[in-house]
N, C-alpha and C. Protein backbone atom coordinates (compact mmCIF):
# COMPACT_ATOMS: atom_id res chain seq x y z
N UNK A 1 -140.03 50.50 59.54
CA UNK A 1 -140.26 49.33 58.72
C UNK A 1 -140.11 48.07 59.55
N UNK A 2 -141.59 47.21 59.07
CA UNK A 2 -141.02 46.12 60.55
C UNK A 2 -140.60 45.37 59.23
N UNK A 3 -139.65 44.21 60.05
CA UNK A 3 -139.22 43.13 59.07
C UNK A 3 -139.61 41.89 60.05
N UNK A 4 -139.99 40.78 59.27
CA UNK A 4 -140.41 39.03 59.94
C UNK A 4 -139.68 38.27 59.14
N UNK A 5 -138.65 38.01 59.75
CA UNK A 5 -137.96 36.50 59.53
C UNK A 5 -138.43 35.21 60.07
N UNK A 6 -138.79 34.66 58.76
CA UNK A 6 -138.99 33.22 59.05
C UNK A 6 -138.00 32.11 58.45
N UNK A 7 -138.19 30.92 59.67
CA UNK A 7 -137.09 29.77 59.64
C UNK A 7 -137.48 28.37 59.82
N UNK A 8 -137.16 27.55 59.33
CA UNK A 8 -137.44 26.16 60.49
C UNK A 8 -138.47 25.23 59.04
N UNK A 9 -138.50 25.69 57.77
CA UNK A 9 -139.67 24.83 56.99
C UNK A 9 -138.90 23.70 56.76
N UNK A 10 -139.49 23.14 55.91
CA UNK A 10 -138.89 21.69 55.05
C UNK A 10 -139.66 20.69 55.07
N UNK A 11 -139.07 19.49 54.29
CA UNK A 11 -139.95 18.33 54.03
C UNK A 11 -139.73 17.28 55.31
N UNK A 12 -140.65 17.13 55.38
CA UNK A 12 -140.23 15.95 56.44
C UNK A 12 -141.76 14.77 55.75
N UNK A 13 -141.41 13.18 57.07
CA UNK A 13 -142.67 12.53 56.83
C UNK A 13 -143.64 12.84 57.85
N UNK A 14 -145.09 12.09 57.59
CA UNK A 14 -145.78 11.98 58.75
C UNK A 14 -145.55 11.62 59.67
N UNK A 15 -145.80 12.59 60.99
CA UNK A 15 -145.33 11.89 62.06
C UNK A 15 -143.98 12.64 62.90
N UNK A 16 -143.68 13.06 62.09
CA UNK A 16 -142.25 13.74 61.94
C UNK A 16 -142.51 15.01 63.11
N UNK A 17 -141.24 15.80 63.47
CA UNK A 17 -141.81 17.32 63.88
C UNK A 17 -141.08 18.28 63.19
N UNK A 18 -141.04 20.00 63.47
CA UNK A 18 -140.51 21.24 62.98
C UNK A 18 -141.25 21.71 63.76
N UNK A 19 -140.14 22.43 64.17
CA UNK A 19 -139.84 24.11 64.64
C UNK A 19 -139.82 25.30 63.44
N UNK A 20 -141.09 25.91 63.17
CA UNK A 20 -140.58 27.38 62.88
C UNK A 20 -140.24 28.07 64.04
N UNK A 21 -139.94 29.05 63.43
CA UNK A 21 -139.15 30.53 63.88
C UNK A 21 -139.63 31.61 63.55
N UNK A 22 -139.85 32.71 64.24
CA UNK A 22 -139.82 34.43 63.51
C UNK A 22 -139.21 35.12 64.46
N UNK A 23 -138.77 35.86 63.93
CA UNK A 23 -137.45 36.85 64.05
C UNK A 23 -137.95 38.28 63.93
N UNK A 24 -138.56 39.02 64.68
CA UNK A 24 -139.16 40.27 64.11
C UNK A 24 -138.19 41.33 64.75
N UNK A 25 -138.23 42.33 63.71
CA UNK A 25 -137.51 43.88 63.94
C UNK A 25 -137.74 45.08 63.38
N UNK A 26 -137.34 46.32 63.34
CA UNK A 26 -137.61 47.26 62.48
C UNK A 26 -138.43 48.06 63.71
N UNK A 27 -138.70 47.62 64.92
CA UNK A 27 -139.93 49.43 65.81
C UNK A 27 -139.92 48.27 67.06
N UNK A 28 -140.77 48.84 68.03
CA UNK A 28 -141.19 48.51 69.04
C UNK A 28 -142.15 47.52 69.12
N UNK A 29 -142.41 46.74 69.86
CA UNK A 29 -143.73 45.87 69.63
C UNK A 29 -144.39 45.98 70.77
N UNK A 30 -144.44 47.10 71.71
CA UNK A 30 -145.45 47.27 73.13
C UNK A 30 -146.89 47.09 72.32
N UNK A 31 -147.90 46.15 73.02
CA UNK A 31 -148.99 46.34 72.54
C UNK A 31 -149.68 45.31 71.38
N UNK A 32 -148.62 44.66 70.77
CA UNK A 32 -148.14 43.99 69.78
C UNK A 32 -148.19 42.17 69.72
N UNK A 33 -148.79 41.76 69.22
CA UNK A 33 -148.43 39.78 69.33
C UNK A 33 -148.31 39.45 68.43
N UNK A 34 -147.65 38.26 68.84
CA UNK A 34 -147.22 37.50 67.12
C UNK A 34 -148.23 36.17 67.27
N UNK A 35 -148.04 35.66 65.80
CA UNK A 35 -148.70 33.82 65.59
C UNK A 35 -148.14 33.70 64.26
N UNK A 36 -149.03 32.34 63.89
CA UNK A 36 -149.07 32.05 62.60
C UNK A 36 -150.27 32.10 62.12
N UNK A 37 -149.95 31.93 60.38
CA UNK A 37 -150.94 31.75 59.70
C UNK A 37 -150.25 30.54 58.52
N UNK A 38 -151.02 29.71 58.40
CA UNK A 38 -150.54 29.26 56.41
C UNK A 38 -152.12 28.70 55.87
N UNK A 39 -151.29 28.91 54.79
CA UNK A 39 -151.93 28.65 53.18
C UNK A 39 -151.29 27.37 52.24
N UNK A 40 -152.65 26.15 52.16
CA UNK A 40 -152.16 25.28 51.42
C UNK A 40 -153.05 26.06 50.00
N UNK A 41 -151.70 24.91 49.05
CA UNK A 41 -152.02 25.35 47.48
C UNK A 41 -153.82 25.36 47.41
N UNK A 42 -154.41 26.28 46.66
CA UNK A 42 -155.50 26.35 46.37
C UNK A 42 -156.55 26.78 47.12
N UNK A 43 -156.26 27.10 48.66
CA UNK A 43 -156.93 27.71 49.93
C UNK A 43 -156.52 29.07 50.45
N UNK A 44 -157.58 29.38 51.10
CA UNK A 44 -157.44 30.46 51.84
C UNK A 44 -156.25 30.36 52.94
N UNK A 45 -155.69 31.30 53.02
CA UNK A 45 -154.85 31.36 54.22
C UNK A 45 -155.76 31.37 55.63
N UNK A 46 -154.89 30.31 56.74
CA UNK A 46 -155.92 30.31 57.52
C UNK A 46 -155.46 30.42 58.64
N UNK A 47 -155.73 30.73 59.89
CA UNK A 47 -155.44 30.70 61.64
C UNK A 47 -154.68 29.17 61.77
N UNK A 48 -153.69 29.78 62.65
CA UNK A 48 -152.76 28.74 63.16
C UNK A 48 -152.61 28.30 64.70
N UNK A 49 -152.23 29.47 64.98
CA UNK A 49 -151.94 29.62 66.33
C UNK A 49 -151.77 31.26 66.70
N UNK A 50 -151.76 31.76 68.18
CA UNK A 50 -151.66 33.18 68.28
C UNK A 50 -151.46 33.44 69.78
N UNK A 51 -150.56 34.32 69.99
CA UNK A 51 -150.94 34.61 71.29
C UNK A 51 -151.79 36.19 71.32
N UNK A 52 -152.10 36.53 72.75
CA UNK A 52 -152.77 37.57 73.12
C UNK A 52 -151.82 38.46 73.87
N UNK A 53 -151.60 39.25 73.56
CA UNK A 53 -150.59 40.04 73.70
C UNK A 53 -151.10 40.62 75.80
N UNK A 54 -152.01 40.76 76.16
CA UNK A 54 -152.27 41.08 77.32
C UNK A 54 -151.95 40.55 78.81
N UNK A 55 -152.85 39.03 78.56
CA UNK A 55 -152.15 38.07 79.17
C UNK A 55 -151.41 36.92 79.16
N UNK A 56 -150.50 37.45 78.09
CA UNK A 56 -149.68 35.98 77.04
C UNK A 56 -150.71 34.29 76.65
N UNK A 57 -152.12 34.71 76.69
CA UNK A 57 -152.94 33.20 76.45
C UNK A 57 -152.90 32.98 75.18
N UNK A 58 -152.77 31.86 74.48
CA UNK A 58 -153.03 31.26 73.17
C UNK A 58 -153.79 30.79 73.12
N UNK A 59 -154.29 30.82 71.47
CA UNK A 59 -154.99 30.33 70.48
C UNK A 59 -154.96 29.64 69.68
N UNK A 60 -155.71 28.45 69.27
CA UNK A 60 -155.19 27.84 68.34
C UNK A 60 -156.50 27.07 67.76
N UNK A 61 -155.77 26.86 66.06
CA UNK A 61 -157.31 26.43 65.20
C UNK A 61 -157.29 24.57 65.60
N UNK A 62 -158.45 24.51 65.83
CA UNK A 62 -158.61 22.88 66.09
C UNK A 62 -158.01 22.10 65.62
N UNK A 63 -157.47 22.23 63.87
CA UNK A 63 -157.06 21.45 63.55
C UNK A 63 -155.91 20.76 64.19
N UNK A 64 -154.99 21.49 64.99
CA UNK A 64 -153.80 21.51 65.25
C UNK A 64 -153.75 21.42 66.92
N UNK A 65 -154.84 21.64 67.87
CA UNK A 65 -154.65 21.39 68.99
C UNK A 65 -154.39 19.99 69.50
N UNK A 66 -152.90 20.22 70.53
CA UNK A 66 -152.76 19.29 70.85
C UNK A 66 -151.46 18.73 70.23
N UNK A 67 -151.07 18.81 68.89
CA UNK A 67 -150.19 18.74 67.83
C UNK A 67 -149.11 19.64 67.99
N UNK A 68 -149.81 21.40 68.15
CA UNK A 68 -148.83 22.25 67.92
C UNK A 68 -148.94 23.10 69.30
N UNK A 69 -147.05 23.42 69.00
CA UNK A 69 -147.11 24.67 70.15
C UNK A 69 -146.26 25.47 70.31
N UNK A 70 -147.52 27.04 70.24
CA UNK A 70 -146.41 28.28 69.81
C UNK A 70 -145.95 28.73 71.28
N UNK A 71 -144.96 29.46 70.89
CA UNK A 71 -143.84 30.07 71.83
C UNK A 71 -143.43 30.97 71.84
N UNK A 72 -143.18 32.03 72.90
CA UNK A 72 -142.63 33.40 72.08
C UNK A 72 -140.55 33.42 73.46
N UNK A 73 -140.04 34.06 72.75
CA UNK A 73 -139.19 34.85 73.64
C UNK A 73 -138.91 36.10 73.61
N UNK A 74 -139.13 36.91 74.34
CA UNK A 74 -139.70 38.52 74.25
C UNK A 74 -138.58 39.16 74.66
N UNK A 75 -137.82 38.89 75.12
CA UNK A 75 -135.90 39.63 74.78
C UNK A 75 -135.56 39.72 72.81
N UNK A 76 -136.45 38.37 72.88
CA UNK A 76 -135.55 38.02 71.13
C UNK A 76 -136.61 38.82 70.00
N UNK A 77 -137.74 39.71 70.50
CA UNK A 77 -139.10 39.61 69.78
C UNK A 77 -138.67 38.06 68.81
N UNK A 78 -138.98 37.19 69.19
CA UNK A 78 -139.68 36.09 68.40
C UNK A 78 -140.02 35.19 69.04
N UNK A 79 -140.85 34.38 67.87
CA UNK A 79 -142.02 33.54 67.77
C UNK A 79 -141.66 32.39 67.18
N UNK A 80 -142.23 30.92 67.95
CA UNK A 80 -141.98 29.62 67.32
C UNK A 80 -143.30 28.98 67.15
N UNK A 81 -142.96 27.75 66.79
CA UNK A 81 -144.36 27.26 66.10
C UNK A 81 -143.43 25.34 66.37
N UNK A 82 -143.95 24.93 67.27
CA UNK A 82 -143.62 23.85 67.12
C UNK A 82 -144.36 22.59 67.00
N UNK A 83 -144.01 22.17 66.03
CA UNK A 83 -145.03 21.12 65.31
C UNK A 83 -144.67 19.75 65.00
N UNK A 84 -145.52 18.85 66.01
CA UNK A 84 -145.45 17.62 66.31
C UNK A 84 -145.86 16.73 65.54
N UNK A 85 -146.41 15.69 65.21
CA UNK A 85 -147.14 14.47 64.38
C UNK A 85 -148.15 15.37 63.23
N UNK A 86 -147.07 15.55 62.76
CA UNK A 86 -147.54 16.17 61.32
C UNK A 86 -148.29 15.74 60.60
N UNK A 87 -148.90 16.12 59.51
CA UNK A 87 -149.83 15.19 58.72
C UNK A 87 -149.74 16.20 57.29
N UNK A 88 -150.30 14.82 56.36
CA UNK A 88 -149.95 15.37 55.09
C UNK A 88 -150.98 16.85 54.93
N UNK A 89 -151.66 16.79 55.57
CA UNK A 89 -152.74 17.80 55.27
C UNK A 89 -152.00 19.27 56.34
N UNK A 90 -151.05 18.96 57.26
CA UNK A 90 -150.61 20.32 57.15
C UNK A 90 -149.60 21.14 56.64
N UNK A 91 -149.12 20.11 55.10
CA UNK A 91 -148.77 21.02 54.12
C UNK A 91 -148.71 22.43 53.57
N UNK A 92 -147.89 23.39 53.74
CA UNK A 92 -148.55 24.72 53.51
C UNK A 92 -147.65 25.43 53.55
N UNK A 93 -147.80 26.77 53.03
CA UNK A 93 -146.45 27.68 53.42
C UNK A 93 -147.19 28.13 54.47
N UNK A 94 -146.44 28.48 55.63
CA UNK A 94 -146.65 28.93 56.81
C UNK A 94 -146.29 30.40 56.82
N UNK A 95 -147.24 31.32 57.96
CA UNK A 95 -146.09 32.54 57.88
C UNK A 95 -146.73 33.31 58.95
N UNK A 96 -145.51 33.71 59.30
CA UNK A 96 -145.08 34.54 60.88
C UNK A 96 -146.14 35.86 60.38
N UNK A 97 -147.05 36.20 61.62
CA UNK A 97 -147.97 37.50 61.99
C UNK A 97 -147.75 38.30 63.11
N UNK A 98 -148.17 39.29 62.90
CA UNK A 98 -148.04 40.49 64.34
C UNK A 98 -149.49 41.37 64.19
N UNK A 99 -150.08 40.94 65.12
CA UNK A 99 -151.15 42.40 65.39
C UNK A 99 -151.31 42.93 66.24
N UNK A 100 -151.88 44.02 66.65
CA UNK A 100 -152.31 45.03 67.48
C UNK A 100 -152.80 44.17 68.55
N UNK A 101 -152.73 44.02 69.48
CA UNK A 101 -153.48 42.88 71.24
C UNK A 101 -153.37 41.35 70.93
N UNK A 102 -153.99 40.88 69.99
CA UNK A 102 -153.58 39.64 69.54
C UNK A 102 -153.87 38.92 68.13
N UNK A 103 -153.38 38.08 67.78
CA UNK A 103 -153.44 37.01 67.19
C UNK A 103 -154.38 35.54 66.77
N UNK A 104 -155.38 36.23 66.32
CA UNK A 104 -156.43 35.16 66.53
C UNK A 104 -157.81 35.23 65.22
N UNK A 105 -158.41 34.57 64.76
CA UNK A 105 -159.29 34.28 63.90
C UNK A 105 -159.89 35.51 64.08
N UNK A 106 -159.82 35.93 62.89
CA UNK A 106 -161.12 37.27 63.50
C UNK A 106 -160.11 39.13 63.54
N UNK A 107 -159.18 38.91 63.88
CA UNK A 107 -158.43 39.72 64.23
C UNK A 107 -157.30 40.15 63.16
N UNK A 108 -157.25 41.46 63.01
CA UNK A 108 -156.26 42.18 61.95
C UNK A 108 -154.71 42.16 61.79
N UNK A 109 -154.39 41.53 60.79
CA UNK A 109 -152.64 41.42 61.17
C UNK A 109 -152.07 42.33 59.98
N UNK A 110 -151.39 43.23 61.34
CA UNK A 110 -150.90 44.17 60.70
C UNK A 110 -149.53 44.35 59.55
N UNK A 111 -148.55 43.11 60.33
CA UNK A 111 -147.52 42.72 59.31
C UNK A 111 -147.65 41.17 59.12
N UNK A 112 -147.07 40.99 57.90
CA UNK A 112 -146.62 38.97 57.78
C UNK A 112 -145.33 39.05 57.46
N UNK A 113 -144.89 37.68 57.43
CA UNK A 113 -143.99 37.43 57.11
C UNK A 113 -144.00 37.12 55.71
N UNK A 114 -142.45 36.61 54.86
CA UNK A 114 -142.52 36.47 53.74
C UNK A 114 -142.91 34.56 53.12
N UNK A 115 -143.48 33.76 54.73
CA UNK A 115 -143.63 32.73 54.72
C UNK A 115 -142.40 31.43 54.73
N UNK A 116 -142.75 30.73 55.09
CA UNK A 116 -141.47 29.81 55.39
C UNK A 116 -142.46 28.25 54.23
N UNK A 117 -142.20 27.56 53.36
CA UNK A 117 -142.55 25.97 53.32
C UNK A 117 -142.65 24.88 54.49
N UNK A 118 -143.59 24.15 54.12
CA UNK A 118 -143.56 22.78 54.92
C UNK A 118 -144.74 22.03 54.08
N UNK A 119 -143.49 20.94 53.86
CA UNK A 119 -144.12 19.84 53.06
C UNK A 119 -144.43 18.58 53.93
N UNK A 120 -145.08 18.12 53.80
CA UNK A 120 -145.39 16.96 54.84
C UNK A 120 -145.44 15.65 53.69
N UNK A 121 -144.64 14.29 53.87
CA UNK A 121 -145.54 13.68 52.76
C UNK A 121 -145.64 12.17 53.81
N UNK A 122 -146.80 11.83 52.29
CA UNK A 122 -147.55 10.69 53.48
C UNK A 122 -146.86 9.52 53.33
């Protein structure tokens, strides 16, 4: 059973930053990468960020390049998400992923997390 702990949401203003967190356990992760994903109210859940499990390269959805930046520490299996000049529009529950090679638009995630909040206001 894998388990994903997530950490680090809350309200902040524009402009502001946060650190998530994931915390993964429960098996092995050879083979394995983490990212994010979130979902604002009324949308699809969408690509965040990801790494590639092969040659540790990241991914990330436009909206957010430049803004955000994920991190892993691979003693700790986990994953951060650090997020700079926020904006009201990246409101959303956020939430910690793991798939098979990597993490990226397009690509199958095999576990999530149970999501973390982040409110942004303007």
């Amino acid at each position: 059973q894998v388990q994903l702990v997530e950490s680090g949401g809350g309200l902040v203003q524009a402009g502001d930053s946060l650190r998530l967190s994931c915390a993964a356990s429960g098996r092995t992760f050879s083979n394995y990468a983490m990212g994010w994903f979130r979902q604002a109210p009324g949308k699809d859940r969408e690509f965040v960020a990801g790494f590639n499990w092969s040659d540790s390269s990241t991914t990330y959805a436009d909206s957010v390049k430049g803004r955000f930046t994920i991190s892993r520490d691979n003693a700790k299996n986990t994953v951060y998400l650090q997020m700079n000049s926020l904006k009201a529009e990246d409101t959303a529950v956020y939430y910690c992923a793991v798939g098979r090679w990597r993490v990226a638009p397009g690509n199958r995630v095999d576990y999530w997390g149970q999501g973390t909040q982040v409110t942004v206001s303007s």
